[in-house]
Structures are given as structure tokens and as C-alpha cells.
N, C-alpha and C. Protein backbone atom coordinates (compact mmCIF):
# COMPACT_ATOMS: atom_id res chain seq x y z
N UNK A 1 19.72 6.63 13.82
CA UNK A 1 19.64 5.22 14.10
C UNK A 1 19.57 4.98 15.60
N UNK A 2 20.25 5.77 16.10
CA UNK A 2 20.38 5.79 17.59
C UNK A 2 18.99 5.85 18.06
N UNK A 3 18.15 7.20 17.78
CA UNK A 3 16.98 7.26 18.27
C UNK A 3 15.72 5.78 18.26
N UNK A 4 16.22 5.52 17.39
CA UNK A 4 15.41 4.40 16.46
C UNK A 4 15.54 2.95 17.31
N UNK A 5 16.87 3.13 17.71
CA UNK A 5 17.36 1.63 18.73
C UNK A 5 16.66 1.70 19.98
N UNK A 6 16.92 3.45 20.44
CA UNK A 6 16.60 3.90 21.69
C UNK A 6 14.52 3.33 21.75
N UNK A 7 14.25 3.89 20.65
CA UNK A 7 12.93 3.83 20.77
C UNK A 7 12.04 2.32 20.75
N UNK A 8 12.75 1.53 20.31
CA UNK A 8 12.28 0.17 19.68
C UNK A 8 11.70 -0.24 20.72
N UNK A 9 10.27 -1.22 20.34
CA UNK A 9 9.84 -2.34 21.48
C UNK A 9 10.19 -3.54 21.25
N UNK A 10 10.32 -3.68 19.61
CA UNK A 10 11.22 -5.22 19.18
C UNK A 10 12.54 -5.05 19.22
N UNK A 11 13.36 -6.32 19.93
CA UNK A 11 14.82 -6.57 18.77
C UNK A 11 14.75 -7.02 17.82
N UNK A 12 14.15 -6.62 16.75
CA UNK A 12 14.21 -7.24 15.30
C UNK A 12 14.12 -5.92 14.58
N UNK A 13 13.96 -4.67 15.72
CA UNK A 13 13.32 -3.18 14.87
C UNK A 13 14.76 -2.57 13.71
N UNK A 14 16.04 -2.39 14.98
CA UNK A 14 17.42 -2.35 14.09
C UNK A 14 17.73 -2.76 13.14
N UNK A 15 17.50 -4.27 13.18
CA UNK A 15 18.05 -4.82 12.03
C UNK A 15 17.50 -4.44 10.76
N UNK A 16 15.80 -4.42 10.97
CA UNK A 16 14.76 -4.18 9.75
C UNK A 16 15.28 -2.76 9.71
N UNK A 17 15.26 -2.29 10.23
CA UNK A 17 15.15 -0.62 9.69
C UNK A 17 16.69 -0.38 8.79
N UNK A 18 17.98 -1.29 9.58
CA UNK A 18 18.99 -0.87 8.83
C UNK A 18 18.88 -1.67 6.99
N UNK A 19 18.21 -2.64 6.90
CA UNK A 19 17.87 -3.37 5.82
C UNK A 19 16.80 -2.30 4.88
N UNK A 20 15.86 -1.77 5.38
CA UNK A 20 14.95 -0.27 4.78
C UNK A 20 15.36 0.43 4.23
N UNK A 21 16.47 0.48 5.60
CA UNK A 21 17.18 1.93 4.94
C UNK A 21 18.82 2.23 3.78
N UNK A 22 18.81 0.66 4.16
CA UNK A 22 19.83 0.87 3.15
C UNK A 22 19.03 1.18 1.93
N UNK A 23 18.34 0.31 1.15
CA UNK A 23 17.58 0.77 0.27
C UNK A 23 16.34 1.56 0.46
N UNK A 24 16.57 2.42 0.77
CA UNK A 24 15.48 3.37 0.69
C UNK A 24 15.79 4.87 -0.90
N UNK A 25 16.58 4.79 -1.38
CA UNK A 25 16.51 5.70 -2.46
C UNK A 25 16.42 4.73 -3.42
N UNK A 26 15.97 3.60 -3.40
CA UNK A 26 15.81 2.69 -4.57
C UNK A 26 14.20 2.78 -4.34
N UNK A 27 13.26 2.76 -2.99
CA UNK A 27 12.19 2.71 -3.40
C UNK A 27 11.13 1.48 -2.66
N UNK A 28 12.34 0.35 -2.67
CA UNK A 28 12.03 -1.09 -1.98
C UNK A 28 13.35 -2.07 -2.43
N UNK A 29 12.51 -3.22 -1.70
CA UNK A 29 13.55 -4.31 -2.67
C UNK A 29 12.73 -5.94 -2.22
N UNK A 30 12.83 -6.71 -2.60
CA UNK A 30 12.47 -8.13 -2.98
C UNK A 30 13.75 -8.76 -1.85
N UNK A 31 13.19 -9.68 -1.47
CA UNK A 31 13.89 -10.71 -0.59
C UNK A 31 13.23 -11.77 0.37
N UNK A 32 13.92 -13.10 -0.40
CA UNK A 32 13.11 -14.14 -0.19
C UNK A 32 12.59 -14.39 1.86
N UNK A 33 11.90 -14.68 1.94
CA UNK A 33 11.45 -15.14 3.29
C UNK A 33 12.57 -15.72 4.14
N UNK A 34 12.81 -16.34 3.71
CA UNK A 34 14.07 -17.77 4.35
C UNK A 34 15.37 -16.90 4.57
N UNK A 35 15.67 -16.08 3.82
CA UNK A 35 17.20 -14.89 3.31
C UNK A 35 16.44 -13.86 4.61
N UNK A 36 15.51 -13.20 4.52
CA UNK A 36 15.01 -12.43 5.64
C UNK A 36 14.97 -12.84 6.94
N UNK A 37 14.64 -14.06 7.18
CA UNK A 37 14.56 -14.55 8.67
C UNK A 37 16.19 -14.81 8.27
N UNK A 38 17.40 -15.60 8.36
CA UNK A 38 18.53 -15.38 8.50
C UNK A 38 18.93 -14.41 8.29
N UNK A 39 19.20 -13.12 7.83
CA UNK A 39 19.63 -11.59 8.35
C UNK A 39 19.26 -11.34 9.65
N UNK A 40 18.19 -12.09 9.84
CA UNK A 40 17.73 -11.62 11.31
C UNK A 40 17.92 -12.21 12.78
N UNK A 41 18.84 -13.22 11.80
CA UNK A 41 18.87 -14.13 12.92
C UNK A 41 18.30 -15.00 13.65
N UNK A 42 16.58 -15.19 13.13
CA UNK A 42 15.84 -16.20 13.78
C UNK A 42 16.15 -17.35 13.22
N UNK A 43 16.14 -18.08 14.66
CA UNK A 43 16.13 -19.58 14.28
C UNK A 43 14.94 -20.74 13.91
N UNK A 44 15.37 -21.20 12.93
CA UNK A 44 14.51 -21.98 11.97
C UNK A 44 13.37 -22.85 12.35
N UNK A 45 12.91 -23.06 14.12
CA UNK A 45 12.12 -23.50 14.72
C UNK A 45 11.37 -22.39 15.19
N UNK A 46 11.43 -21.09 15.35
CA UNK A 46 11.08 -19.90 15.49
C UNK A 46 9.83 -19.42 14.93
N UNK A 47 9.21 -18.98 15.16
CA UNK A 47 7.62 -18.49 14.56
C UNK A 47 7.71 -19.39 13.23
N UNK A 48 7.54 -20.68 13.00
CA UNK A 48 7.12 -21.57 11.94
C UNK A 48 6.14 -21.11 11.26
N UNK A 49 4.99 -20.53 11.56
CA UNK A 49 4.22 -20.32 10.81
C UNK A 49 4.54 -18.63 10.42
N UNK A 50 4.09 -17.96 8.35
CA UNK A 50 4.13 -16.76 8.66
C UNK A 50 3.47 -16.07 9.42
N UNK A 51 2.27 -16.10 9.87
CA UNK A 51 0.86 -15.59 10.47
C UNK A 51 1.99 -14.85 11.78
N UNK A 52 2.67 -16.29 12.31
CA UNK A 52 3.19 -15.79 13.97
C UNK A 52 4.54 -14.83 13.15
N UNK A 53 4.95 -15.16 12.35
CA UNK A 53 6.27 -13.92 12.26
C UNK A 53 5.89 -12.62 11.87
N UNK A 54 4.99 -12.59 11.09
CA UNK A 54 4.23 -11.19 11.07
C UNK A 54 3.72 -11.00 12.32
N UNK A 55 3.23 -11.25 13.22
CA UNK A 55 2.69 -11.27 13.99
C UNK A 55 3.52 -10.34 15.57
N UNK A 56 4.81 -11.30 15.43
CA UNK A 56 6.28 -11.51 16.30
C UNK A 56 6.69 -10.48 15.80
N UNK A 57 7.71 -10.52 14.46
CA UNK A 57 8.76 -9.72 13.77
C UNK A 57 8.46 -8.62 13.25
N UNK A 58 6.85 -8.90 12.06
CA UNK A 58 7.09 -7.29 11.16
C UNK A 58 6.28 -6.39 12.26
N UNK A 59 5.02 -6.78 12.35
CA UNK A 59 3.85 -6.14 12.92
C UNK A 59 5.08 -4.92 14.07
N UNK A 60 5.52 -5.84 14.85
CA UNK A 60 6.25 -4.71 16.29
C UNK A 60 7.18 -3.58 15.32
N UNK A 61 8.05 -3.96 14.77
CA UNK A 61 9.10 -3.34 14.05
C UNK A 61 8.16 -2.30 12.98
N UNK A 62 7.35 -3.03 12.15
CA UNK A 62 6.79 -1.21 11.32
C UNK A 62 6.06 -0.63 12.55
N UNK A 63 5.37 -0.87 13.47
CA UNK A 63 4.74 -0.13 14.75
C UNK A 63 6.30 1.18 15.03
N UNK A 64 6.91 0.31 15.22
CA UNK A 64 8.13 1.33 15.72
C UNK A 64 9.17 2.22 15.14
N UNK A 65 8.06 1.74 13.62
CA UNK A 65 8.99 2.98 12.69
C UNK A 65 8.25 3.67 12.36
N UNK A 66 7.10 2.88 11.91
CA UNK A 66 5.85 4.36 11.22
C UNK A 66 6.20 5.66 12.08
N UNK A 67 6.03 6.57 10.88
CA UNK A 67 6.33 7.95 10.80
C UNK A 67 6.92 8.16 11.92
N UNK A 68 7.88 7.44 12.84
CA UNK A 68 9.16 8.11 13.50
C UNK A 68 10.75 7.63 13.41
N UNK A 69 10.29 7.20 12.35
CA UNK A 69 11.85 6.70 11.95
C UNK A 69 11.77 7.97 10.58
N UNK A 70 12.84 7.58 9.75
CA UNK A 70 13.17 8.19 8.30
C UNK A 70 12.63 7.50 7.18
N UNK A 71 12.35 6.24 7.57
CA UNK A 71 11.81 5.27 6.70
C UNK A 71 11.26 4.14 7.44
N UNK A 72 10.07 3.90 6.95
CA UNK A 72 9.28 2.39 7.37
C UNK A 72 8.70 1.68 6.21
N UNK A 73 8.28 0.95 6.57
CA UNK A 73 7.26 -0.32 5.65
C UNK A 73 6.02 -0.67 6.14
N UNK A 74 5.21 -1.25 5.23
CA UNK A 74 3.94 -1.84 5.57
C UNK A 74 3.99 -2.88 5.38
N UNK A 75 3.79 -4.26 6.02
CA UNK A 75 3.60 -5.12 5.66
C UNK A 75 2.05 -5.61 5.51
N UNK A 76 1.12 -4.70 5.57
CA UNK A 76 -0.42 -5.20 5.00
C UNK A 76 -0.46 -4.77 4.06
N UNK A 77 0.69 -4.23 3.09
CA UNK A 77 -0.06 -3.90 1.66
C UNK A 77 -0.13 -5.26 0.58
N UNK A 78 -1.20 -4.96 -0.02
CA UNK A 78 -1.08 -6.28 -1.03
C UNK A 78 -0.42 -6.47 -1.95
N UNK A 79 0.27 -7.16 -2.01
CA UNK A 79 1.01 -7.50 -2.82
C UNK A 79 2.66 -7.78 -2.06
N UNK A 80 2.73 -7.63 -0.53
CA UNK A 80 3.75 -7.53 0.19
C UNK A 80 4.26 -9.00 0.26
N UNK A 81 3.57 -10.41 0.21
CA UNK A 81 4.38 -11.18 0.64
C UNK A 81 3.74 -11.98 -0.99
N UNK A 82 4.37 -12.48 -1.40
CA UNK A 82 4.34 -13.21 -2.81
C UNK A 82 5.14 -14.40 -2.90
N UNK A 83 4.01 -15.39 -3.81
CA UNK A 83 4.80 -16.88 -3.87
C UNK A 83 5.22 -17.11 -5.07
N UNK A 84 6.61 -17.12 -5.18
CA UNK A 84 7.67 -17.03 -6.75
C UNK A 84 8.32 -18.27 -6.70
N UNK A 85 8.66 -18.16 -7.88
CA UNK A 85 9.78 -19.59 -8.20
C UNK A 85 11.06 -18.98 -7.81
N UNK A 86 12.24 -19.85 -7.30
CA UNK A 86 13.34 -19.53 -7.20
C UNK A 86 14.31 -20.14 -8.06
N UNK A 87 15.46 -19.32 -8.01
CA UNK A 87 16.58 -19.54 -9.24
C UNK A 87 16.56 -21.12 -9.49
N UNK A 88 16.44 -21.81 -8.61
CA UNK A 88 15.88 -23.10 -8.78
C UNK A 88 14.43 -23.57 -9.69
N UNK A 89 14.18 -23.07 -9.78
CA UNK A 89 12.67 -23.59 -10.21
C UNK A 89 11.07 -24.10 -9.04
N UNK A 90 12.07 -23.62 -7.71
CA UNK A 90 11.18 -24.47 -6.28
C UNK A 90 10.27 -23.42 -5.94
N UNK A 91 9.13 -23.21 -5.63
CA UNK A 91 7.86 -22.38 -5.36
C UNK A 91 8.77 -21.71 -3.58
N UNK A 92 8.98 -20.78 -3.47
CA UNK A 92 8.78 -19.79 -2.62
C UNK A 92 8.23 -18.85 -2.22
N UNK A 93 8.50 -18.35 -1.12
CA UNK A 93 7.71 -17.01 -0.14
C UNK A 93 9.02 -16.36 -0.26
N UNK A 94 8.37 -15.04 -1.18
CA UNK A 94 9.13 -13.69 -0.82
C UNK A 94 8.30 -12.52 -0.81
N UNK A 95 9.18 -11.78 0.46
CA UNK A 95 8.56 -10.60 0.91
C UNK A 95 9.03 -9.37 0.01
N UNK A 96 7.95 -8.36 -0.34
CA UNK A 96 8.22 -6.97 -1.44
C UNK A 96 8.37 -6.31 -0.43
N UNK A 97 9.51 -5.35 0.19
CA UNK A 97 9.17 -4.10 0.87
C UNK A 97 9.05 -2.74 -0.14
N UNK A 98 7.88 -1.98 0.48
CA UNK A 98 7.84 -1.11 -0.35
C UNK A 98 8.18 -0.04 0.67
N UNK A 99 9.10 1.23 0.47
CA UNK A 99 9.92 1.77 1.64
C UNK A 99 9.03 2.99 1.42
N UNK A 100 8.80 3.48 2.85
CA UNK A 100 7.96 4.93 2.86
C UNK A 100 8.68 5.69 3.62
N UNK A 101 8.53 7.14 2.60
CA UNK A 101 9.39 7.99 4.07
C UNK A 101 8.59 9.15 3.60
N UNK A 102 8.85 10.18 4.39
CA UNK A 102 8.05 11.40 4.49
C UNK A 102 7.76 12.09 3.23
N UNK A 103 8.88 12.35 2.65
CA UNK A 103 8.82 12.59 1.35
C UNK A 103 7.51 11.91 0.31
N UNK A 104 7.49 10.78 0.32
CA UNK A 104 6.77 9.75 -0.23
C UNK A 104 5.17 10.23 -0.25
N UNK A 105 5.22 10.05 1.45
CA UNK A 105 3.93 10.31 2.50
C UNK A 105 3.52 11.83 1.60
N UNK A 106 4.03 12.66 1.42
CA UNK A 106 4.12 14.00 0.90
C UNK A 106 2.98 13.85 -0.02
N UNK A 107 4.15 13.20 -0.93
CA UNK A 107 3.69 13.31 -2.45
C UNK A 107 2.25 12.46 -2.54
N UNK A 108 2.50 11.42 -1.66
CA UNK A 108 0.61 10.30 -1.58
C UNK A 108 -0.56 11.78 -1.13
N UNK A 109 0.14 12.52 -0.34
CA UNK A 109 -1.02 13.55 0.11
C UNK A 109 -1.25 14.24 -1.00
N UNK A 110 -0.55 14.92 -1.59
CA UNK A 110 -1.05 15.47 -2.90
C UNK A 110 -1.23 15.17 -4.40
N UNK A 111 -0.86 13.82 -4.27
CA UNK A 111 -1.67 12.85 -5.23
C UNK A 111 -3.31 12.88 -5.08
N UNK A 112 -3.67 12.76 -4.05
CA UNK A 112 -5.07 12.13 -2.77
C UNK A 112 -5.51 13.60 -3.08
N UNK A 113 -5.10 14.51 -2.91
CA UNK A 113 -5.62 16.43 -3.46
C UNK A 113 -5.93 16.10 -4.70
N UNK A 114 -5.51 16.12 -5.82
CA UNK A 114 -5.45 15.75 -6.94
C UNK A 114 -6.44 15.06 -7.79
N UNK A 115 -6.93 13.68 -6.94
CA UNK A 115 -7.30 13.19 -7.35
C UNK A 115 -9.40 13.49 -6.81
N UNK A 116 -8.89 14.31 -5.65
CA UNK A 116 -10.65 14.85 -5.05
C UNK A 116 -10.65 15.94 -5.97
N UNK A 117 -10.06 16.81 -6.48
CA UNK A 117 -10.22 18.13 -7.54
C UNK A 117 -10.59 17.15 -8.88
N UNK A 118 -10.20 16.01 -8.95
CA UNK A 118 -10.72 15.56 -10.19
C UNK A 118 -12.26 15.01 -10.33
N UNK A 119 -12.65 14.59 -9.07
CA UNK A 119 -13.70 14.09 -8.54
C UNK A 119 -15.08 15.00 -8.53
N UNK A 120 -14.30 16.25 -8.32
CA UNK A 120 -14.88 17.32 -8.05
C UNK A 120 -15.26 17.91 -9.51
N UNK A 121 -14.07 17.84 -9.87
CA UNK A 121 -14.52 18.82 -11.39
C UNK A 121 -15.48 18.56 -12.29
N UNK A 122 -14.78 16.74 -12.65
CA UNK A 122 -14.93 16.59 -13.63
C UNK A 122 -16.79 15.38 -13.18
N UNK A 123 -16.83 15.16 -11.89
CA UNK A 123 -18.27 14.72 -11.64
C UNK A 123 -18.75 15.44 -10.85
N UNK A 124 -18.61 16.62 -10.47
CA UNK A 124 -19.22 17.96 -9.34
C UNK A 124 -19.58 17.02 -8.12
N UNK A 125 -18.45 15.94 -7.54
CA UNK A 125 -18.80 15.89 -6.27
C UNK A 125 -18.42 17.14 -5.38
N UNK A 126 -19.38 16.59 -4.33
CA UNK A 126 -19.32 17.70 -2.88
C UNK A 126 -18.86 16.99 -2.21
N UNK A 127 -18.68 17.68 -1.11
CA UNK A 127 -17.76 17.41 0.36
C UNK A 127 -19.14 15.87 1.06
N UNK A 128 -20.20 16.03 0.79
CA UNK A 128 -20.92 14.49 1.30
C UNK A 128 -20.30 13.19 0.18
N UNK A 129 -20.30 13.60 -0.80
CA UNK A 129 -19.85 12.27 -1.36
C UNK A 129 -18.68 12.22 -1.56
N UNK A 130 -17.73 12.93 -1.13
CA UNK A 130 -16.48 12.63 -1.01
C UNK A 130 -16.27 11.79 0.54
N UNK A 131 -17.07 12.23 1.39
CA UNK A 131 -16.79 11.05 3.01
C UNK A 131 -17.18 10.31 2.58
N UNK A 132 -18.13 9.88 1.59
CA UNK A 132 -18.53 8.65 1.21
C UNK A 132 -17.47 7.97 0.87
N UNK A 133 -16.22 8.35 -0.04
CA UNK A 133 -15.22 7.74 -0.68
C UNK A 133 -13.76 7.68 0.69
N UNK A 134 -14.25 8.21 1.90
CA UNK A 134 -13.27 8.27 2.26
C UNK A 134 -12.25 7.62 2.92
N UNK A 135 -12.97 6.11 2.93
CA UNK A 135 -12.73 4.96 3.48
C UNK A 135 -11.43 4.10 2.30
N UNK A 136 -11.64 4.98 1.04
CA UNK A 136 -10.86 4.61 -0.45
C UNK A 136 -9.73 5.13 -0.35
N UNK A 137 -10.11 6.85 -0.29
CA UNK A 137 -9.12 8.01 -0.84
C UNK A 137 -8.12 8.08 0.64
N UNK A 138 -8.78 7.82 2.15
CA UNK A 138 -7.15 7.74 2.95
C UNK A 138 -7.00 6.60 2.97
N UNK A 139 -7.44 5.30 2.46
CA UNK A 139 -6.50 4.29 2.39
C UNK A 139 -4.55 4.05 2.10
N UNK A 140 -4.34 4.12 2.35
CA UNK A 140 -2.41 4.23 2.21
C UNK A 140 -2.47 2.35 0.97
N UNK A 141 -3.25 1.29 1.58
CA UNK A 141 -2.82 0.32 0.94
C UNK A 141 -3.27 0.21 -0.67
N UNK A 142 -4.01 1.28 -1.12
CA UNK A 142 -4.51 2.19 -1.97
C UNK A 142 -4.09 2.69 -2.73
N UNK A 143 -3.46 2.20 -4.15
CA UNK A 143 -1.83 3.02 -4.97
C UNK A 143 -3.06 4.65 -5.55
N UNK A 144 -2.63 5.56 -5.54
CA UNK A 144 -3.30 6.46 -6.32
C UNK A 144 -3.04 6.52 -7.69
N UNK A 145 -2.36 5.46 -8.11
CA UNK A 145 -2.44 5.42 -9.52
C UNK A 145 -3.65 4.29 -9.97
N UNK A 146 -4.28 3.28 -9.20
CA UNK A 146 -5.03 2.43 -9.19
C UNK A 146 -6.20 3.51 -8.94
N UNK A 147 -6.52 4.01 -8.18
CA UNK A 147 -8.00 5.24 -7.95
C UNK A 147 -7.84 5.88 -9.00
N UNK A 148 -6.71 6.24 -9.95
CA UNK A 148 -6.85 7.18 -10.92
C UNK A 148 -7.62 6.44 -12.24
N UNK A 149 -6.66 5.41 -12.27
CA UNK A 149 -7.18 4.17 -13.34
C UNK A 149 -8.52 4.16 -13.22
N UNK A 150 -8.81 3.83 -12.07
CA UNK A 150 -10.62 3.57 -12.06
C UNK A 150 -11.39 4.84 -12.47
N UNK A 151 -11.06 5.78 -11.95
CA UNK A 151 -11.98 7.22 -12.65
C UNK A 151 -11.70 7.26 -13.81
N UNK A 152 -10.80 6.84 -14.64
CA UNK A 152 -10.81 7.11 -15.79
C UNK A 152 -11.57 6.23 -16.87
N UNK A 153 -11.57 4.41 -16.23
CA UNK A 153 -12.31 3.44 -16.58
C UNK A 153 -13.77 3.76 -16.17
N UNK A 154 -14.40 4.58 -15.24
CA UNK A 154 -15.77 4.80 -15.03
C UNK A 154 -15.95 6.34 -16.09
N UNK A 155 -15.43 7.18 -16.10
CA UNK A 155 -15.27 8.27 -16.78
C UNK A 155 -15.69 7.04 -18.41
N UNK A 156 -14.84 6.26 -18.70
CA UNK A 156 -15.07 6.12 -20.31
C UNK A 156 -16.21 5.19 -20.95
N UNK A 157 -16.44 4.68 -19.49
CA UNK A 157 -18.10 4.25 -19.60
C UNK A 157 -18.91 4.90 -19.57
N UNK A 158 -18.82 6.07 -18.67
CA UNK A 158 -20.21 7.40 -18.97
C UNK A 158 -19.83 7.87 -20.31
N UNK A 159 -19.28 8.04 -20.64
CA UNK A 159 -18.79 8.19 -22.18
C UNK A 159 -19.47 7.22 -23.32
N UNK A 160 -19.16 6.17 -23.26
CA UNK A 160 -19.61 4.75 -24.09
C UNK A 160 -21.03 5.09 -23.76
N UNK A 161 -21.66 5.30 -22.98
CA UNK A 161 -23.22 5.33 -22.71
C UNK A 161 -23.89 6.20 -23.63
N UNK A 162 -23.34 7.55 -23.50
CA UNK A 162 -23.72 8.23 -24.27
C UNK A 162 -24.21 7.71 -26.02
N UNK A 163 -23.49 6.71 -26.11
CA UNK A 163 -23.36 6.51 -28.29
C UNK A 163 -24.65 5.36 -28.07
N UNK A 164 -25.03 4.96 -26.65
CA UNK A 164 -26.33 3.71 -26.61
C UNK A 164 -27.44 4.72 -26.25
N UNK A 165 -28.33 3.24 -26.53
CA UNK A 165 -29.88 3.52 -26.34
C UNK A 165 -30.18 4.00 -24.95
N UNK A 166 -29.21 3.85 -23.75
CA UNK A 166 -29.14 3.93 -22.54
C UNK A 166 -28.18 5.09 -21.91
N UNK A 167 -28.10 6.09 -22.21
CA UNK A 167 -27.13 6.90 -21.72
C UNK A 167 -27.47 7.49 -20.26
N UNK A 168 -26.00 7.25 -19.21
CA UNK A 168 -26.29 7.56 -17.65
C UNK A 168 -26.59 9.20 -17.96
N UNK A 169 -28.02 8.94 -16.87
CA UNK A 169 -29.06 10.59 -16.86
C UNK A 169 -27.50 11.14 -15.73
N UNK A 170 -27.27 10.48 -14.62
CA UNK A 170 -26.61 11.51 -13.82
C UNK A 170 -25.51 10.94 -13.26
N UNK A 171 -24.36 11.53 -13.82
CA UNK A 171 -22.89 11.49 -14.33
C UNK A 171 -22.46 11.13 -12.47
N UNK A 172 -22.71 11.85 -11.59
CA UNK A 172 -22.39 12.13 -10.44
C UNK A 172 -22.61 11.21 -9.19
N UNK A 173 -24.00 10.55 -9.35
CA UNK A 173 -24.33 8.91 -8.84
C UNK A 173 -23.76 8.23 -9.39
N UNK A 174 -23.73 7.73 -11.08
CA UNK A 174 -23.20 6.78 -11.30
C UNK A 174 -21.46 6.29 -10.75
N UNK A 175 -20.85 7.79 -10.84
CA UNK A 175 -19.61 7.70 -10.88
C UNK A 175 -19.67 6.97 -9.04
N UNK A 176 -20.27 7.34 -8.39
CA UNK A 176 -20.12 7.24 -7.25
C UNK A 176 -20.09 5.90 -6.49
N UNK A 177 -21.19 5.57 -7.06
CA UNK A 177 -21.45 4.08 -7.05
C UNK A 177 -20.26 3.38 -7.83
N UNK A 178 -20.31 3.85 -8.91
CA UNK A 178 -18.91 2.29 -9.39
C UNK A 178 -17.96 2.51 -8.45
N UNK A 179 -17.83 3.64 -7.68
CA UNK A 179 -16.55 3.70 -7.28
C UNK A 179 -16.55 3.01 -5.97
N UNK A 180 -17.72 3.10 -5.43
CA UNK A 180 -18.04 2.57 -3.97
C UNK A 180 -18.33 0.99 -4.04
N UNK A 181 -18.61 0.80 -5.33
CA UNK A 181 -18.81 -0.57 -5.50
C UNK A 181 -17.47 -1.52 -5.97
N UNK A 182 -16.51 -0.74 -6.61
CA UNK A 182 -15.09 -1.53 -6.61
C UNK A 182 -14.52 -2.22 -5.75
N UNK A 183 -14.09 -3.49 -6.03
CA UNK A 183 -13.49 -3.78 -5.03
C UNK A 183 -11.89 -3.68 -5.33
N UNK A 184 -11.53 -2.83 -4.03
CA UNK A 184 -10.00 -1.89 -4.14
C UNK A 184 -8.77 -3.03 -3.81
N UNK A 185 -9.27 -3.64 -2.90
CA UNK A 185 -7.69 -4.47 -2.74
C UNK A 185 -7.37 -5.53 -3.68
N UNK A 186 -8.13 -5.53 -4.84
CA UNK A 186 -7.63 -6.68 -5.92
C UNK A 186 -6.99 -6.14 -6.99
């Protein structure tokens, strides 16, 4: 933690990181906007808009943890800031942290292996149409269970083709194209 204080360019980096890290063997955790800026101590005239507190608060603080802390966050992944009802019934902003630590980072790398040997096998891509995908496969905001889903949803359409009047001549374009043609952050 020390290193982590030592290293910071925000004062907001401590606080976030000790909030990370408490839950970090859970994975993440949910916490409303309004509950987050008071842990932190900003005052309620303070970056009014989210644009400037991401901007101010998260943006500096994950800068200063990615991969040199024990644990960081992203706040550009989708699905990170969400508008819920509260125990009240009143429409709110709450932020998802989803906690990354090396370990994690690990296992995303050989998920991302995994999933080019499947690419490979099972549609004989090569090393050119894999840079093609590669703007997909190192994406981080990118779940590899969502890239898996999709090969398997394009996989069961070259499949379905086969029983029509239209069956795909070449397994290896097609796949390539749906995949380049997805759109990933939805």
C-alpha cells in the first residue's frame, strides 16, 4: 500500500485502491455513485458532471494502478457505470467495479491462447487472419466468454447452411467476416 501511496499522481488513488482491494477475492462489487463520491470525500459541488469525475477521479487513479498495484479497475469497460433503481424505487447511477489483478490478467492470456487454437483448428486460420482479429482478441474490454459465444453462434450457422440450398463454400472467410463484422461492445 505504501508503494501505491508513494507512487500515486491522484489523491483519490489510496482511497480507490483500498476500496479494490478490500474486495478483490470477491471479484468486484456494485456501489452507488453518490455512496462512492462520499467514501471519497468529494464534495457535492465537485466534478458535477460524471464525464469530469471520470475524467478527475477514476481515469488518474486506474492510470496509477494498472498493472503496478496488486489490483486495479477499468472504468471503460461496458457495463461499468449503470442506471438502477434504488431501494427506493428512484432511478440511479451505480458504478460495477470489476477488480483485475495479475492472476486474472493470467488466466485472460490463456483464455485469448485458447480461443486462437480454436480459430485455428476448427476454421484453419493463419497468423494473417488472426491480425485481422487482433483489434478483438487483445481487447481486455472484451469478456472471452462473449468471443467464445460468437464462434460458436457463427460455427452453428456454417452448420445450419449446410441442411440449405445455400451451403458456405469456405468455412474460413465466412467465419472471418462475421467475426470482423460483429459489433463487440454491445
Amino acid at each position: 500500500m505504501l508503494e501505491v501511496a508513494l507512487g500515486a499522481n491522484s489523491s483519490y488513488t489510496i482511497r480507490i485502491y483500498q476500496m479494490i482491494s478490500s474486495w478483490k477475492s470477491k471479484g468486484g462489487f456494485r456501489m452507488s455513485y453518490k455512496e462512492f463520491r462520499h467514501l471519497l470525500a468529494i464534495k457535492p459541488d465537485a466534478y458535477s458532471k460524471f464525464s469530469d469525475f471520470k475524467k478527475k477521479v477514476l481515469m488518474p487513479a486506474q492510470a496509477d494502478l494498472f498493472e503496478k498495484a496488486d489490483c486495479w479497475f477499468n472504468c471503460d469497460v461496458d457495463g461499468f457505470k449503470t442506471m438502477e433503481r434504488n431501494s427506493e424505487g428512484q432511478k440511479e447511477l451505480y458504478l460495477n467495479f470489476k477488480i483485475i489483478t495479475p492472476e486474472f490478467k493470467e488466466t485472460m492470456l490463456k483464455q485469448r491462447a485458447s480461443i486462437v487454437n480454436l480459430l485455428s483448428v476448427h476454421f484453419a486460420f493463419k497468423d494473417s487472419d488472426l491480425q485481422k482479429l487482433a483489434h478483438i482478441l487483445d481487447n481486455e474490454n472484451i469478456s472471452s466468454d462473449v468471443i467464445i459465444m460468437k464462434i460458436l453462434k457463427v460455427s452453428e450457422r456454417i452448420e445450419e447452411s449446410y441442411k440449405s440450398s445455400q451451403p458456405v463454400k469456405d468455412k474460413k472467410a465466412y467465419a472471418l467476416q462475421s467475426l470482423l463484422s460483429n459489433d463487440w461492445l454491445k
